[in-house]
Protein backbone atom coordinates (compact mmCIF):
# COMPACT_ATOMS: atom_id res chain seq x y z
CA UNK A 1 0.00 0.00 0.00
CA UNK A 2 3.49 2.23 -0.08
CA UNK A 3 4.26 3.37 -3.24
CA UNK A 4 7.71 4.16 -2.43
CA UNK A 5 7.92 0.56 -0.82
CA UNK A 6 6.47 -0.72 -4.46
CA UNK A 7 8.99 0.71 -6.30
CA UNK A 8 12.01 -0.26 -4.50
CA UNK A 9 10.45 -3.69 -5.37
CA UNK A 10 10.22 -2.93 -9.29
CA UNK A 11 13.78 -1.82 -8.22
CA UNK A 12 14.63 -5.00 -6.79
CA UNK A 13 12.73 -8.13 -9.07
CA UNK A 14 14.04 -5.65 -12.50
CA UNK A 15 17.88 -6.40 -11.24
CA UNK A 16 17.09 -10.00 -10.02
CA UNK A 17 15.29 -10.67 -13.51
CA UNK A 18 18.50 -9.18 -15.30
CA UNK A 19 20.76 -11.31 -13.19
CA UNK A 20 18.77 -14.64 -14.47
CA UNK A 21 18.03 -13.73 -17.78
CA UNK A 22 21.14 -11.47 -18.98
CA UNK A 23 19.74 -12.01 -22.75
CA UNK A 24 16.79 -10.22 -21.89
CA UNK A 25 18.55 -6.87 -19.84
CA UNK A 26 17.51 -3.99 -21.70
CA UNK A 27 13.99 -5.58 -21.63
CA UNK A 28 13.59 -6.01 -18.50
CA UNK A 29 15.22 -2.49 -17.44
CA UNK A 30 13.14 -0.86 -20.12
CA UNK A 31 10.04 -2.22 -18.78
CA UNK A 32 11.20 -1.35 -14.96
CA UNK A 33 11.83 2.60 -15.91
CA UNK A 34 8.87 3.41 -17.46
CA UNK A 35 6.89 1.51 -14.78
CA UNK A 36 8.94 3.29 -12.29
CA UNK A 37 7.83 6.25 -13.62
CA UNK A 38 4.01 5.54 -13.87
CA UNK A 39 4.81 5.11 -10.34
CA UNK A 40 6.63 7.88 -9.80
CA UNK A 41 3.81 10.02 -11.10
CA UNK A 42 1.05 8.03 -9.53
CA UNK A 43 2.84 9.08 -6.13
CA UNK A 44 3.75 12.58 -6.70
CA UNK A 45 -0.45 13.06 -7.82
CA UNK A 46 -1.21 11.39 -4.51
CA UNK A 47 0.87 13.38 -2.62
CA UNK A 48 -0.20 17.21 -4.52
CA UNK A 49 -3.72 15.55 -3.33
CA UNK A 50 -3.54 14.30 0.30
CA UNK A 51 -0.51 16.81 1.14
CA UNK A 52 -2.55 19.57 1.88
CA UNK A 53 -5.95 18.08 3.79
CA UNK A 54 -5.94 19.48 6.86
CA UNK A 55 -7.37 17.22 8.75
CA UNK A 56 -5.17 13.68 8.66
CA UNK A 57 -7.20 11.19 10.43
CA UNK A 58 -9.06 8.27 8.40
CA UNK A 59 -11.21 5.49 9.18
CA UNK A 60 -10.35 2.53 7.40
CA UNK A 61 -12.72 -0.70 6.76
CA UNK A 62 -9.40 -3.17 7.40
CA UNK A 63 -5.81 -3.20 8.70
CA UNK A 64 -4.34 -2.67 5.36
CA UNK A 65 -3.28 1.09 5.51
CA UNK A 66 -0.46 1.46 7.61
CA UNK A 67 1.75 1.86 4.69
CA UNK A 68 -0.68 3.82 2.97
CA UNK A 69 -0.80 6.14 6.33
CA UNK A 70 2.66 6.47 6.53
CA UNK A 71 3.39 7.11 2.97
CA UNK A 72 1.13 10.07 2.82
CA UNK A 73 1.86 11.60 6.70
CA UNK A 74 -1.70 10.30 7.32
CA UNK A 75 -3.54 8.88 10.72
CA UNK A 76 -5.87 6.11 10.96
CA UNK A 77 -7.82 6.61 14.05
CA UNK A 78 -10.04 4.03 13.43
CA UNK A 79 -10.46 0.49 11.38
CA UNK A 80 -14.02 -1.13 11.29
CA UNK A 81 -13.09 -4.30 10.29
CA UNK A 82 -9.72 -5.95 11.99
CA UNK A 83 -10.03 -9.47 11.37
CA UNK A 84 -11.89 -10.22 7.71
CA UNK A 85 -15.32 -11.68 8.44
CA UNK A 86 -16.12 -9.96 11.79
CA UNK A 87 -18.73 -7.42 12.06
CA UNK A 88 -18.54 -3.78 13.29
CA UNK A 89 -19.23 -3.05 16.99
């Protein structure tokens, strides 16, 4: 749910991949940069959006978000669902 986190792992399998399969290299680093840049942009949009909110806090339906929360210097002060198939209080 980081996108920083995602890309140091489009960082990481794009060198692995080119370690096992030195035929395909450019391919492989090809495909990494532009996807690295999708991200890139996909982050910086995020954070022109969420940067400025003023209020921080969400409510989120399950534990998933931490990274998400972190990424974007956001605050979950509440989850409604911790566990996947239990109801709301």
């Amino acid at each position: 749910m980081s996108v920083t986190y995602s890309m140091q792992q489009v960082k990481n399998i794009t060198a692995r991949l080119c370690e096992l399969d030195p035929a395909h290299e450019n391919e492989y680093k090809k495909n990494g940069f532009e996807y690295l840049n999708s991200l890139t942009t996909l982050r910086d949009d995020m954070h022109m959006a969420l940067d400025l909110l003023q209020n921080k806090d969400i409510v989120t339906f399950h534990e998933a978000f931490p990274y998400f929360a972190k990424e974007f210097d956001l605050n979950v002060a509440a989850v409604i669902e911790r566990e996947p198939g239990t109801e709301p209080t």
